[in-house]
N, C-alpha and C. Protein backbone atom coordinates (compact mmCIF):
# COMPACT_ATOMS: atom_id res chain seq x y z
N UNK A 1 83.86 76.24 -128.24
CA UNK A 1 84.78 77.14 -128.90
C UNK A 1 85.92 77.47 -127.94
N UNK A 2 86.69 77.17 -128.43
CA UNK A 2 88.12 77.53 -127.79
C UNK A 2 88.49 78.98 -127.41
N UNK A 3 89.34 79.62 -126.34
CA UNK A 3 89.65 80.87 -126.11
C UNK A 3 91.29 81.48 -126.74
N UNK A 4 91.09 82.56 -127.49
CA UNK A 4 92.58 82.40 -128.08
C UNK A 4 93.09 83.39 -127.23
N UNK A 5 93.96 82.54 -126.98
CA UNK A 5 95.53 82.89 -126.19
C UNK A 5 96.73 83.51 -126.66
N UNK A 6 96.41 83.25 -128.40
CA UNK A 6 97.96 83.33 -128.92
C UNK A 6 97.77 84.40 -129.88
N UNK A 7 98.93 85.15 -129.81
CA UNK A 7 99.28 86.37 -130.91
C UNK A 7 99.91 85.89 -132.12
N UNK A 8 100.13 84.96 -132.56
CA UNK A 8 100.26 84.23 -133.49
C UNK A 8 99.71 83.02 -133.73
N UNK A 9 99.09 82.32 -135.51
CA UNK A 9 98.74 81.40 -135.43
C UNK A 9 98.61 80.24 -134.83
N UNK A 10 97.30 79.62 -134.04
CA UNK A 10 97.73 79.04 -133.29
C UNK A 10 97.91 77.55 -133.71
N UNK A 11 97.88 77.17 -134.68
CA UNK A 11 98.02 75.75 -135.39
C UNK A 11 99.35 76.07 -136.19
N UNK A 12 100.18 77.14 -135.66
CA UNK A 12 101.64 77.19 -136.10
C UNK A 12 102.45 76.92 -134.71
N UNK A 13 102.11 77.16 -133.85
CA UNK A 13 102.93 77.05 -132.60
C UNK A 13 103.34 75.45 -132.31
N UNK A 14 104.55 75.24 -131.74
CA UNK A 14 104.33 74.21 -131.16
C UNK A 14 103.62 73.54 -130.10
N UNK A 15 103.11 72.04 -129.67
CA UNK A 15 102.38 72.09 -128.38
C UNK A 15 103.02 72.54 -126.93
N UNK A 16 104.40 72.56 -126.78
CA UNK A 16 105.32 73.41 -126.02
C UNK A 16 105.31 74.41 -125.73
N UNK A 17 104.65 75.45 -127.12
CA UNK A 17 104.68 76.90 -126.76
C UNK A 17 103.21 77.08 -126.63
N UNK A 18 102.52 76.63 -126.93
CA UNK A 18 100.85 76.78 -126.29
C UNK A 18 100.41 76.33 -124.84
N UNK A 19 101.84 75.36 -124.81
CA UNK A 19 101.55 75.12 -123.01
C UNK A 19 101.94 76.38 -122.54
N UNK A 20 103.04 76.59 -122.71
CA UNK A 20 103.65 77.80 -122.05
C UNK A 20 102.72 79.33 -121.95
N UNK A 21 102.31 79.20 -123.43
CA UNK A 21 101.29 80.66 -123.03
C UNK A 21 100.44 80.22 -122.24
N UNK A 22 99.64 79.37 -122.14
CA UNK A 22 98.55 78.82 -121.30
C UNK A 22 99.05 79.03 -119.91
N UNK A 23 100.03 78.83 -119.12
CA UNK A 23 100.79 78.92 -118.26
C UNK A 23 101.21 80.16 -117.58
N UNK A 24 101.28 81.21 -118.83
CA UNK A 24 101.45 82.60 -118.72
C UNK A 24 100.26 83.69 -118.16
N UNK A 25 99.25 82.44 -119.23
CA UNK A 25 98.10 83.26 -119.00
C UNK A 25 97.51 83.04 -117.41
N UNK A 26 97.66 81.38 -116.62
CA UNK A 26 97.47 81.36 -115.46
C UNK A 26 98.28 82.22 -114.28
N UNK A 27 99.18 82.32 -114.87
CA UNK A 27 100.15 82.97 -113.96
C UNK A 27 99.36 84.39 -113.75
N UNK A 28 99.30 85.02 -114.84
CA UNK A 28 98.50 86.36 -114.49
C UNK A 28 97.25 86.69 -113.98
N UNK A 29 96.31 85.35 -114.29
CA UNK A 29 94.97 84.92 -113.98
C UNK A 29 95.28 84.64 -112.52
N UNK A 30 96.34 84.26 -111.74
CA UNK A 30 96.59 84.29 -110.40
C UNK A 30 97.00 85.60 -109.83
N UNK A 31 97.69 86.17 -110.39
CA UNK A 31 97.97 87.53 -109.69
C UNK A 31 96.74 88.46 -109.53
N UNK A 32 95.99 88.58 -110.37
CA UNK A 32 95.13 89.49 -110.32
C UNK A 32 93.93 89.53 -109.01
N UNK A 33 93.40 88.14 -108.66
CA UNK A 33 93.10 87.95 -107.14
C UNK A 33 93.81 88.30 -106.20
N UNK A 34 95.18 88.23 -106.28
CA UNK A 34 96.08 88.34 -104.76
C UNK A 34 95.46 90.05 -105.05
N UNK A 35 95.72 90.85 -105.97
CA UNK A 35 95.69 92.26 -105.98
C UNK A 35 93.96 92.67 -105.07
N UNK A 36 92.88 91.84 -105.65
CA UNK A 36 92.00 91.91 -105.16
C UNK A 36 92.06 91.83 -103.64
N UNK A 37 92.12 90.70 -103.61
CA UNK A 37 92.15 90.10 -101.79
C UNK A 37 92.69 91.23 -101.04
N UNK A 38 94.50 91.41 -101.55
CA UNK A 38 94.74 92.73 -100.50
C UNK A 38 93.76 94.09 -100.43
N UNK A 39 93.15 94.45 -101.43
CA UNK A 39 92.30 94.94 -101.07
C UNK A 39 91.59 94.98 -100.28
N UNK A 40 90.74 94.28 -99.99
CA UNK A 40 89.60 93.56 -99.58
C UNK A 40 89.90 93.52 -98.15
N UNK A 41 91.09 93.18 -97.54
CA UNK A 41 91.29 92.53 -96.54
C UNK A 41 91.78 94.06 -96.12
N UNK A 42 92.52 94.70 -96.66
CA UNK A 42 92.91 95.78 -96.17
C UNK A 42 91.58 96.79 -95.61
N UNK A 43 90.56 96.86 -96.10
CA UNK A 43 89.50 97.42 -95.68
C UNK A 43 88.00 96.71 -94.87
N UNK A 44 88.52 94.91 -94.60
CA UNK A 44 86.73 94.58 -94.02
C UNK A 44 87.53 94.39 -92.70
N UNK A 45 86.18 94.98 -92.01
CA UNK A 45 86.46 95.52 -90.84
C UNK A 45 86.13 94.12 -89.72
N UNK A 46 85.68 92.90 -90.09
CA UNK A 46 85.40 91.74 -89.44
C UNK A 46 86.56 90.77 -89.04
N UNK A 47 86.90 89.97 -88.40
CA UNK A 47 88.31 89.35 -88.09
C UNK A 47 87.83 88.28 -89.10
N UNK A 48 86.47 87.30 -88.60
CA UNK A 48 86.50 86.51 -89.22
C UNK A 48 87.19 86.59 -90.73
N UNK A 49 86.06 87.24 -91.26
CA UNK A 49 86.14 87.39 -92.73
C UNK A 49 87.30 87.50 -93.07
N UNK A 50 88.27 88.69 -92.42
CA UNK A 50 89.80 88.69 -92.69
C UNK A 50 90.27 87.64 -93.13
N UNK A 51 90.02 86.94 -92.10
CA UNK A 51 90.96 84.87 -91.61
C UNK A 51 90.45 84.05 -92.79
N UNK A 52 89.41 84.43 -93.21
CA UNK A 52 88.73 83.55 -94.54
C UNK A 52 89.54 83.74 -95.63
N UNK A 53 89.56 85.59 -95.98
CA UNK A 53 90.48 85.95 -96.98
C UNK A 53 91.97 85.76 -97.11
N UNK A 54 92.15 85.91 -95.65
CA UNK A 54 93.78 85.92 -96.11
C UNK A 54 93.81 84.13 -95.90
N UNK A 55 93.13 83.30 -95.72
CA UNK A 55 93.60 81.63 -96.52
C UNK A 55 93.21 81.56 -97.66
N UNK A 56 91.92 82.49 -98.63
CA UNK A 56 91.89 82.74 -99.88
C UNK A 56 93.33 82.98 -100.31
N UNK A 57 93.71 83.85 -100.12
CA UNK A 57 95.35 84.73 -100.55
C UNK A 57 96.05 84.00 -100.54
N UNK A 58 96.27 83.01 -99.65
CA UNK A 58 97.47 82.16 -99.39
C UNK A 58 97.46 81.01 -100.62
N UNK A 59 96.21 80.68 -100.83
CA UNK A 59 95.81 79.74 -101.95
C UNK A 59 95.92 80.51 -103.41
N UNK A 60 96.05 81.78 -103.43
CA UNK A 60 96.41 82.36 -104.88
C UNK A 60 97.69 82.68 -105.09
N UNK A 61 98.63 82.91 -103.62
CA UNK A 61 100.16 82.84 -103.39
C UNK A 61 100.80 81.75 -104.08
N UNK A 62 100.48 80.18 -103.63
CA UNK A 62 100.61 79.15 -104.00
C UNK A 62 100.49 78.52 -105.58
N UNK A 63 99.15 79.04 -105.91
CA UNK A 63 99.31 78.75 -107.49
C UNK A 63 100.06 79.69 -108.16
N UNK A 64 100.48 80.51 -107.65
CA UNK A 64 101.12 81.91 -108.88
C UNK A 64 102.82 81.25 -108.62
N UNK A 65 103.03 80.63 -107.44
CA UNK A 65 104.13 80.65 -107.43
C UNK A 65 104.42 79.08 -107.86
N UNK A 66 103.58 77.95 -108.57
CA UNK A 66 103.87 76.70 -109.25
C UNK A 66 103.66 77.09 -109.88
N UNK A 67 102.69 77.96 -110.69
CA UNK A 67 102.60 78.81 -112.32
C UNK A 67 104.02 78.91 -112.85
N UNK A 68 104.69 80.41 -111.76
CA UNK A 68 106.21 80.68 -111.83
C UNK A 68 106.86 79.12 -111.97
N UNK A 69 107.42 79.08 -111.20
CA UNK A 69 108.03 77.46 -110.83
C UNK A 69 107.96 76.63 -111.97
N UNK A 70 106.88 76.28 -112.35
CA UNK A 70 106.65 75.61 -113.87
C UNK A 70 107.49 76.65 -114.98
N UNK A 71 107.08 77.31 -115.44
CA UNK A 71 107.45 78.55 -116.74
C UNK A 71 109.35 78.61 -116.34
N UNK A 72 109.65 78.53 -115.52
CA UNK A 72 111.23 79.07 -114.53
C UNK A 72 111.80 77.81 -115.27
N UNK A 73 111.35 76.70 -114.90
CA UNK A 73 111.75 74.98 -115.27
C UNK A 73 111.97 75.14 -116.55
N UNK A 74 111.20 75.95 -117.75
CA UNK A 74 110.89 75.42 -119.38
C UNK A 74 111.64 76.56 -119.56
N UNK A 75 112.30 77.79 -119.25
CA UNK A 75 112.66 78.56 -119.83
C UNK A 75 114.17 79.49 -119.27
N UNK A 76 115.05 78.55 -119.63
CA UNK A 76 116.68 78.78 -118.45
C UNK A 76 116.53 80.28 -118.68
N UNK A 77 116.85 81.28 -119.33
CA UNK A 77 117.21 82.83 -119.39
C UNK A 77 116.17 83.31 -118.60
N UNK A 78 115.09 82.77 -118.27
CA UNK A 78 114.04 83.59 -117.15
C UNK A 78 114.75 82.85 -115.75
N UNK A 79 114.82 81.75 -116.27
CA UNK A 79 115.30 81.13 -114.50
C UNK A 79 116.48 81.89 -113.82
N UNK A 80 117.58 82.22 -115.04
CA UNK A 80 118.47 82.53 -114.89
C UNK A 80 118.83 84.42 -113.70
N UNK A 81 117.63 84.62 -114.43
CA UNK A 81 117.68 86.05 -114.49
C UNK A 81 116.49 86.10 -113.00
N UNK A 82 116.08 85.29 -112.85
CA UNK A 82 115.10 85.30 -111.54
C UNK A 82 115.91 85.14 -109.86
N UNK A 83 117.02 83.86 -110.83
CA UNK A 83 117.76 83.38 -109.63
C UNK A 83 118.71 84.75 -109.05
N UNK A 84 118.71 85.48 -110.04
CA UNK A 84 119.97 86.74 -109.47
C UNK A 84 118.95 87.76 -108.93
N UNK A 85 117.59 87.74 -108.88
CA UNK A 85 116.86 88.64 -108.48
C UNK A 85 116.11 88.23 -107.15
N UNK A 86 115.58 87.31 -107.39
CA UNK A 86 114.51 86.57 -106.24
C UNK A 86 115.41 86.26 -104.88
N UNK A 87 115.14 86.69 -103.53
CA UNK A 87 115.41 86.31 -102.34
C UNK A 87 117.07 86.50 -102.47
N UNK A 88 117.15 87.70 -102.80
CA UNK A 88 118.72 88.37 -102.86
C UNK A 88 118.68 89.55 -102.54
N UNK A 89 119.72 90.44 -101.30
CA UNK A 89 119.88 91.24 -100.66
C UNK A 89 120.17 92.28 -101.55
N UNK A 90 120.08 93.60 -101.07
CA UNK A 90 120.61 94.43 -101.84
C UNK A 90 119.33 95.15 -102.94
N UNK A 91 119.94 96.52 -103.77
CA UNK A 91 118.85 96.98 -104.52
C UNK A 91 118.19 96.13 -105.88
N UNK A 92 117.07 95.66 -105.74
CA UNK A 92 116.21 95.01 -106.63
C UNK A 92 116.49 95.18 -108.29
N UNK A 93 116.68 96.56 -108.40
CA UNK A 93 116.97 97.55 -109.85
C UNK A 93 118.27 96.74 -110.40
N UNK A 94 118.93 97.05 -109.40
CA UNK A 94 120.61 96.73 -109.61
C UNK A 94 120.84 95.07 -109.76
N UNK A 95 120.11 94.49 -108.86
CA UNK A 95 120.22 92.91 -109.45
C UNK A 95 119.46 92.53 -110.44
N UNK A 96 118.56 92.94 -110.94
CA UNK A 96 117.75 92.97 -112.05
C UNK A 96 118.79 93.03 -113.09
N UNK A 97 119.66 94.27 -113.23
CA UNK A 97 120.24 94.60 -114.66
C UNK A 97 121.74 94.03 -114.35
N UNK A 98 122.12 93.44 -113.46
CA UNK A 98 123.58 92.39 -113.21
C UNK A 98 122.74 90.73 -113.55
N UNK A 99 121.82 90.38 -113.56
CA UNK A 99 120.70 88.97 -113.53
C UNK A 99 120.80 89.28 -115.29
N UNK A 100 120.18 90.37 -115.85
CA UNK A 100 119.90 90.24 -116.78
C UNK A 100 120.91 90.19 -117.84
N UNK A 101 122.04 91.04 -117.73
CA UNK A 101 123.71 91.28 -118.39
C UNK A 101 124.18 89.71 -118.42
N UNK A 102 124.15 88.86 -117.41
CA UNK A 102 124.62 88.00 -117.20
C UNK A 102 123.75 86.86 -117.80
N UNK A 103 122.80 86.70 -117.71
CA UNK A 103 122.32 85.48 -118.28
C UNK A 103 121.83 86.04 -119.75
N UNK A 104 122.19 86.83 -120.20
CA UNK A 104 121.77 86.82 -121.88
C UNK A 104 123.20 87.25 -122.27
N UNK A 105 124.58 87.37 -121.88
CA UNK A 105 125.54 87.13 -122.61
C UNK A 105 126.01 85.77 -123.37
N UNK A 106 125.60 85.65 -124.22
CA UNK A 106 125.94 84.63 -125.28
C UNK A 106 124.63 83.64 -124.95
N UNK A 107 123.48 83.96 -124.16
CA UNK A 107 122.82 82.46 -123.68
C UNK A 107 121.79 81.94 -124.78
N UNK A 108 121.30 80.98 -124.39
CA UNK A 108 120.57 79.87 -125.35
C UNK A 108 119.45 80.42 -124.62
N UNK A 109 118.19 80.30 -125.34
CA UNK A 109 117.27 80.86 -124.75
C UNK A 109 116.28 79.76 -124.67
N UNK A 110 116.83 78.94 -125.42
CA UNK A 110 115.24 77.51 -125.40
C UNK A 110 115.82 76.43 -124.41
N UNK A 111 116.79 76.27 -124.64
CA UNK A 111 117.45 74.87 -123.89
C UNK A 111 117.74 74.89 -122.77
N UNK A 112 117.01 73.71 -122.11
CA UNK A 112 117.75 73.58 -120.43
C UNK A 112 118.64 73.87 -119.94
N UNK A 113 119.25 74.05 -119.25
CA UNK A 113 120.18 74.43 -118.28
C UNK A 113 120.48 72.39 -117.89
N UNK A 114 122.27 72.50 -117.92
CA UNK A 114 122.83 71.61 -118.17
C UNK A 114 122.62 70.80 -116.57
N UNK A 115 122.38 71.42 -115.66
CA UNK A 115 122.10 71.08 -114.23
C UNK A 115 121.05 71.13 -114.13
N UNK A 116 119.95 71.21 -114.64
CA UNK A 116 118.26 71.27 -114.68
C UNK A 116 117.47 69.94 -113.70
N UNK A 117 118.47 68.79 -114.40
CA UNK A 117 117.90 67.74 -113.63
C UNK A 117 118.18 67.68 -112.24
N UNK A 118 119.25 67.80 -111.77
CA UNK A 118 120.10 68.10 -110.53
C UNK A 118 119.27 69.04 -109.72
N UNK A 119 118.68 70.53 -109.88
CA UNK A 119 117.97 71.42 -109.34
C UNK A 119 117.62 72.68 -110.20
N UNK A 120 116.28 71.77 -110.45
CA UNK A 120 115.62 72.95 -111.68
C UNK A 120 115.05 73.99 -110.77
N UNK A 121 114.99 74.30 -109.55
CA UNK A 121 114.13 75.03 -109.32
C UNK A 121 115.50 76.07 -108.67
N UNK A 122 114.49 77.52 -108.19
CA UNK A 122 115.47 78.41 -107.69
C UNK A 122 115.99 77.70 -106.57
């Protein structure tokens, strides 16, 4: 038996958008360990164990951020709006709502980005 993923029929979706939730759903299925781990690590009092966890962490860093990376590729208005936010100086809030003004004035929300092939990634 299958696990449902989708808030709408799921033999209405395309196979595109069932990847994508599937994708969504890993993405969050990755974050929720990193939240753990810092825990964890923040309070065991052993070095070893630390050194174990935090290469656990590093390995849930990694998939959350090809999760991202993938979903960023299939969906230009998130890429768009990431690129004005992610690894940019200045207040977070404020590039958030200049990222977001800007890539949803007039934008296409399904279709690639015309330079995608060139450098899909941030």
């Amino acid at each position: 038996m299958g696990i449902d993923q989708s808030h709408e029929p799921a033999g209405e979706l395309s196979a595109e958008t069932r990847t994508f939730a599937r994708m969504c759903a890993n993405l969050t299925e990755e974050a929720e360990p990193i939240g753990w781990y810092e825990q964890r690590i923040s309070l065991e009092p052993d070095a070893t164990a630390r050194a174990i966890m935090n290469d656990s962490l590093g390995e849930e860093f990694k998939h959350f951020c090809m999760d991202l990376e993938f979903l960023l590729r299939r969906t230009p208005i998130w890429h768009d709006i990431a690129r004005g936010i992610l690894f940019q100086d200045g207040d977070i809030v404020h590039n958030g709502q200049h990222a977001e003004a800007a890539a949803t004035a007039g934008a296409e929300t399904t279709a690639p980005p015309e330079d995608a092939a060139a450098d899909p990634s941030l």
